[in-house]
C-alpha atoms as a PDB file:
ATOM      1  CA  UNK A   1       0.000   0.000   0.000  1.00  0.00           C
ATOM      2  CA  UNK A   2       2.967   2.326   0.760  1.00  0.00           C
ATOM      3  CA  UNK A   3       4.909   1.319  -2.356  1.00  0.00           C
ATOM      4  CA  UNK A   4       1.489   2.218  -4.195  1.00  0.00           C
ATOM      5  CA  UNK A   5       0.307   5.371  -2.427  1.00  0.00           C
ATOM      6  CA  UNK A   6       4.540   6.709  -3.467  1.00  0.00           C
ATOM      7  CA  UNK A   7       3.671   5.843  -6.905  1.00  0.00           C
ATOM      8  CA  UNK A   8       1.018   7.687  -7.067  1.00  0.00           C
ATOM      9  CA  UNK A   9       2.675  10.633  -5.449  1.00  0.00           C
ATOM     10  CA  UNK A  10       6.000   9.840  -7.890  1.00  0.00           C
ATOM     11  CA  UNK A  11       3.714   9.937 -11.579  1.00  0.00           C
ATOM     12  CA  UNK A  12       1.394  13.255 -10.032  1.00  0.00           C
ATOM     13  CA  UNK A  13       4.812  14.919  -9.403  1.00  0.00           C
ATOM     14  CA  UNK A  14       6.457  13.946 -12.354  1.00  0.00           C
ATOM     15  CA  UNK A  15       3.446  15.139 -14.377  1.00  0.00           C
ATOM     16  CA  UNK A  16       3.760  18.815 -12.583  1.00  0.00           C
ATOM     17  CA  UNK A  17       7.487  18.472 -13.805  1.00  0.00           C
ATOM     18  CA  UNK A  18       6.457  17.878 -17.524  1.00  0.00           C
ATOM     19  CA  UNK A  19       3.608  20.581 -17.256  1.00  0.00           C
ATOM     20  CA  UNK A  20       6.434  23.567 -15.416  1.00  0.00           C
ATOM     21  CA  UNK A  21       8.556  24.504 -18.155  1.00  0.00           C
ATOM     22  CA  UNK A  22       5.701  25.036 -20.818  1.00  0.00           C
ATOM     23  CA  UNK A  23       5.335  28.457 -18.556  1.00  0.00           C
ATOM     24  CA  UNK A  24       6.228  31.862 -20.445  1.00  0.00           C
ATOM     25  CA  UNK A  25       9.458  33.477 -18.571  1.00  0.00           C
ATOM     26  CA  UNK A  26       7.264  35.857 -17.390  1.00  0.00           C
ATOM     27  CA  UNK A  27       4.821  33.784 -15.530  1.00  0.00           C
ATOM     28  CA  UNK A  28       7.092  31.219 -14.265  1.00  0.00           C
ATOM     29  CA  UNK A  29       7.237  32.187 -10.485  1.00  0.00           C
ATOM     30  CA  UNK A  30      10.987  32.136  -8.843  1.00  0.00           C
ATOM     31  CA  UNK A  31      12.484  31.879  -5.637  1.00  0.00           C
ATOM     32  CA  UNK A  32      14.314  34.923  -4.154  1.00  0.00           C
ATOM     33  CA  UNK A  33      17.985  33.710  -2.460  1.00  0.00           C
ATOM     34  CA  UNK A  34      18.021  33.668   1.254  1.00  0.00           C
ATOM     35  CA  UNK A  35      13.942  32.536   1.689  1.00  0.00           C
ATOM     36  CA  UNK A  36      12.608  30.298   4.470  1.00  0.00           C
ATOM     37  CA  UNK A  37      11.930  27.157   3.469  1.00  0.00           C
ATOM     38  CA  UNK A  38      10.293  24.049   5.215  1.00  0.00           C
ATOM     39  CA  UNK A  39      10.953  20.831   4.124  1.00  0.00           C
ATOM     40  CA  UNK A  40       8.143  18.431   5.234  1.00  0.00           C
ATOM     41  CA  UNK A  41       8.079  14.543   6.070  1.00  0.00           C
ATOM     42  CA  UNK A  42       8.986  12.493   3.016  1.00  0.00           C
ATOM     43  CA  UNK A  43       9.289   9.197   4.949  1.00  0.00           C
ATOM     44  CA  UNK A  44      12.674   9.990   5.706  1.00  0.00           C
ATOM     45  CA  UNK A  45      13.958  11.642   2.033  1.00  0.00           C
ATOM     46  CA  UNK A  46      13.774  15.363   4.169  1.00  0.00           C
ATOM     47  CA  UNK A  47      16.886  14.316   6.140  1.00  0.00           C
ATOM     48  CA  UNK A  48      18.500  13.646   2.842  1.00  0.00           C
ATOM     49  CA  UNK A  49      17.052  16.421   1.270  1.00  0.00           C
ATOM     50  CA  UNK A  50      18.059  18.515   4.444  1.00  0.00           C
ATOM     51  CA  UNK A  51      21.791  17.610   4.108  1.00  0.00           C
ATOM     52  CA  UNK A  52      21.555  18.040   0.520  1.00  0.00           C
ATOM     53  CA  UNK A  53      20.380  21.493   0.397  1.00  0.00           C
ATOM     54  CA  UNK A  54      23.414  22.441   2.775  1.00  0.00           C
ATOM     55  CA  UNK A  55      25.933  20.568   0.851  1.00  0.00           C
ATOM     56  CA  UNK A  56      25.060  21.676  -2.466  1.00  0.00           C
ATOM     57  CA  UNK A  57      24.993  25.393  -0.566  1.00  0.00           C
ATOM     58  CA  UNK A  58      21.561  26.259  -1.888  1.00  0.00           C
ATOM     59  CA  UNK A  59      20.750  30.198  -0.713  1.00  0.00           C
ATOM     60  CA  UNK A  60      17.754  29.049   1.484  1.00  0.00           C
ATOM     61  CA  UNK A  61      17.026  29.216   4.941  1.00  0.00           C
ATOM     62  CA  UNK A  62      15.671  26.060   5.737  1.00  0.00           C
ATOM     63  CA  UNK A  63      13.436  26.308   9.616  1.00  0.00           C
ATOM     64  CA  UNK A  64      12.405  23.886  11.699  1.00  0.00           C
ATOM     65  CA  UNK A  65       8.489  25.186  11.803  1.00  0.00           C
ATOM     66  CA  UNK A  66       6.089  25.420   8.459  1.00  0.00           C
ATOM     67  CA  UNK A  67       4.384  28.769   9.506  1.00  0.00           C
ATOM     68  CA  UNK A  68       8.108  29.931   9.670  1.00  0.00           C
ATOM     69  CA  UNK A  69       8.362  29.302   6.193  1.00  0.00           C
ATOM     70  CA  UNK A  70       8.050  31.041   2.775  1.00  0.00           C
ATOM     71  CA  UNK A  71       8.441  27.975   0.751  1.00  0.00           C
ATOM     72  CA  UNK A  72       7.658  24.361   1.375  1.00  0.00           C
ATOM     73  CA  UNK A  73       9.600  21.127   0.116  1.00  0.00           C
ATOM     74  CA  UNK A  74       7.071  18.058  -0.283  1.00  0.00           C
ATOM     75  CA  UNK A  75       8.159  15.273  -2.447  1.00  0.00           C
ATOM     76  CA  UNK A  76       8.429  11.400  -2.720  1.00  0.00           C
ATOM     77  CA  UNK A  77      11.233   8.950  -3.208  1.00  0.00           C
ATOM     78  CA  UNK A  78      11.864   5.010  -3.386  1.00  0.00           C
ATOM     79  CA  UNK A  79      14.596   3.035  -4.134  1.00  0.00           C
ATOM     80  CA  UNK A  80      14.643  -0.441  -5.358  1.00  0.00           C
ATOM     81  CA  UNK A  81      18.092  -2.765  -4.186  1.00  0.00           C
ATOM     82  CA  UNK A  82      19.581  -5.167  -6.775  1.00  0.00           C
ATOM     83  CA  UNK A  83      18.521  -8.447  -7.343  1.00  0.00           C
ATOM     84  CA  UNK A  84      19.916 -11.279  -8.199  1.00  0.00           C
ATOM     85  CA  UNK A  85      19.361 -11.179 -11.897  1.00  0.00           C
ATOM     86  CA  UNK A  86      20.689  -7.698 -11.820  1.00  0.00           C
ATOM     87  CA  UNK A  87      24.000  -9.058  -9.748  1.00  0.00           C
ATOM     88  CA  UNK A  88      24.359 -11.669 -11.603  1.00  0.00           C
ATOM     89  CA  UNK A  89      22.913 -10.226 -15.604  1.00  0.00           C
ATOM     90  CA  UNK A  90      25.267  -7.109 -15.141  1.00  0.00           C
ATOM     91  CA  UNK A  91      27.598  -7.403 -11.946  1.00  0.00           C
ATOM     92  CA  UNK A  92      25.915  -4.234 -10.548  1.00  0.00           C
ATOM     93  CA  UNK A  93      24.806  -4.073  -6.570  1.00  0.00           C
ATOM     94  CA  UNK A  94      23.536  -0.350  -6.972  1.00  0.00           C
ATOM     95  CA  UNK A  95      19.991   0.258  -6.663  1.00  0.00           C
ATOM     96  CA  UNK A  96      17.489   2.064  -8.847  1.00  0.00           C
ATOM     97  CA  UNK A  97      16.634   5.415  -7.385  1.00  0.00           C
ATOM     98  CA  UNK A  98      13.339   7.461  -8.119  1.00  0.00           C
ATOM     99  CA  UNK A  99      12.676  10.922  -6.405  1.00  0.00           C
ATOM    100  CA  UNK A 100      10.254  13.952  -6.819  1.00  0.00           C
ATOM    101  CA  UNK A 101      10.084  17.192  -5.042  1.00  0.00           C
ATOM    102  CA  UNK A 102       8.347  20.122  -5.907  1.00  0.00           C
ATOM    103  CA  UNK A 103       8.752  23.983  -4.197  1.00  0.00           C
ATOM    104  CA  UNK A 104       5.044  25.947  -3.230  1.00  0.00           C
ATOM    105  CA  UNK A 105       4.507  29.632  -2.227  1.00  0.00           C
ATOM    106  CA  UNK A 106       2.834  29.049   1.138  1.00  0.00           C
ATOM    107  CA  UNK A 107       0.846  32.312   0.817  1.00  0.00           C
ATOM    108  CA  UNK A 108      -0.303  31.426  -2.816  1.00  0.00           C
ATOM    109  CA  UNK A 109      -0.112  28.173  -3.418  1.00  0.00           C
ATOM    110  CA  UNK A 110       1.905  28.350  -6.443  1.00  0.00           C
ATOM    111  CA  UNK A 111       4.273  25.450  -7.278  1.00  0.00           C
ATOM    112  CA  UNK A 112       7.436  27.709  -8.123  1.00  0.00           C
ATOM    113  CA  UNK A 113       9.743  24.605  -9.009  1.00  0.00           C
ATOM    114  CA  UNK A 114       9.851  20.885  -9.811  1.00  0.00           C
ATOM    115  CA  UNK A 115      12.070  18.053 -10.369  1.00  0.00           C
ATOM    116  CA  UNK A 116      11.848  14.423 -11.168  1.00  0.00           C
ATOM    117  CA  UNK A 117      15.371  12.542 -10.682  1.00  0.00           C
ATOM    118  CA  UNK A 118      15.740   8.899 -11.900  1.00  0.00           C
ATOM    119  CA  UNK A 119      18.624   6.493 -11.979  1.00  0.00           C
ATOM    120  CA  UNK A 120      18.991   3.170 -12.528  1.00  0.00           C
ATOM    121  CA  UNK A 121      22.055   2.570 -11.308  1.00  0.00           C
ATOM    122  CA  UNK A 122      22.769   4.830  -8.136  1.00  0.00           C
ATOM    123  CA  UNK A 123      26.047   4.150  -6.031  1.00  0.00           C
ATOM    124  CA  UNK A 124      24.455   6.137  -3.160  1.00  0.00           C
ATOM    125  CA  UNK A 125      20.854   6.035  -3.144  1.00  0.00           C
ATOM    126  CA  UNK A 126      19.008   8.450  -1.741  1.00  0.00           C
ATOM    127  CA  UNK A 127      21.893  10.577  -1.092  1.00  0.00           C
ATOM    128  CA  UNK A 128      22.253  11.075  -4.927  1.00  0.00           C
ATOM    129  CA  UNK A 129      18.577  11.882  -5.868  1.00  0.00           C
ATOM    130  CA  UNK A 130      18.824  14.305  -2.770  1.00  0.00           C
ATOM    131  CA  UNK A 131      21.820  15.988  -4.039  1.00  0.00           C
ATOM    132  CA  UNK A 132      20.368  16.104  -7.783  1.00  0.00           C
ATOM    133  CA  UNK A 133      17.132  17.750  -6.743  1.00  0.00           C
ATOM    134  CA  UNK A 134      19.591  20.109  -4.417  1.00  0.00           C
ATOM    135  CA  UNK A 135      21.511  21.047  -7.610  1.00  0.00           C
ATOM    136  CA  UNK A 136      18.763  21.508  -9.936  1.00  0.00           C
ATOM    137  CA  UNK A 137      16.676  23.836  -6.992  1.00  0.00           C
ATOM    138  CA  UNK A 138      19.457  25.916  -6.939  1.00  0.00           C
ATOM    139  CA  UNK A 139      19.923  26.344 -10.222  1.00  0.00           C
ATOM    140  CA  UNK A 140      16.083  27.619 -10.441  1.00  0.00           C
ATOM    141  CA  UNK A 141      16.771  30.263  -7.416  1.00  0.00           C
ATOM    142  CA  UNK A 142      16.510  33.839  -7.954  1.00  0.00           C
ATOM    143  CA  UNK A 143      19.939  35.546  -7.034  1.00  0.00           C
ATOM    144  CA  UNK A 144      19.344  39.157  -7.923  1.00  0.00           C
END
């Protein structure tokens, strides 16, 4: 039921992810550098998300309280280990890694940012997709 109910979560983020960029420049919302953020319960993915965002030095402020925030982090991830066929069929013990996270204005509602990651073959699981949805976020961030 929880592999199912992720799924679900997984394919409705990925579809905001393929709807995003068809936004004008002008109506595509951003993210100022240095805004609160919250980053809710993702079954354990917001501790990797967490470390991720301070790694990959991303110019938010993440707090500890949601009505402290700006900007909210909800997303989704699973990971599936190697079987045997895949140990044995290609010599590879890395699992396949699927995340999605998306960014909302608190006071509108507006999704201002989201990203699908997907790997096949990840050496470090959920650290990775963390990291790669890190990276692309602050890519997206507003800096002037």
């Amino acid at each position: 039921m929880v592999l199912r109910n992720n799924l679900i979560r997984l394919a409705t983020l990925s579809l905001v992810f393929i709807l995003f960029p068809t936004m004008n420049a002008k109506e595509q919302p951003s993210i100022p550098a240095g805004s609160t953020v919250y980053v809710a319960q993702m079954d354990g993915f917001e501790a990797y998300v967490k470390a991720a965002l301070e790694s990959k030095k991303v110019p938010l402020q993440v707090v500890e309280k949601r009505e402290d925030a700006a900007y909210e982090i909800t997303g989704t991830s699973s990971t599936q280990k190697a079987g045997a066929a895949k140990k044995i069929l290609t010599g590879s013990w890395h699992s396949k890694e699927e995340a999605s996270i998306k960014v909302s204005d608190l006071k509108t509602g507006l999704i201002v940012f989201a990203y699908s990651y997907h790997n096949e073959n990840s050496a470090h699981g959920k650290r990775t997709s963390a990291e790669s949805c890190a990276k692309h976020l602050k890519e997206a961030i507003k800096t002037q």
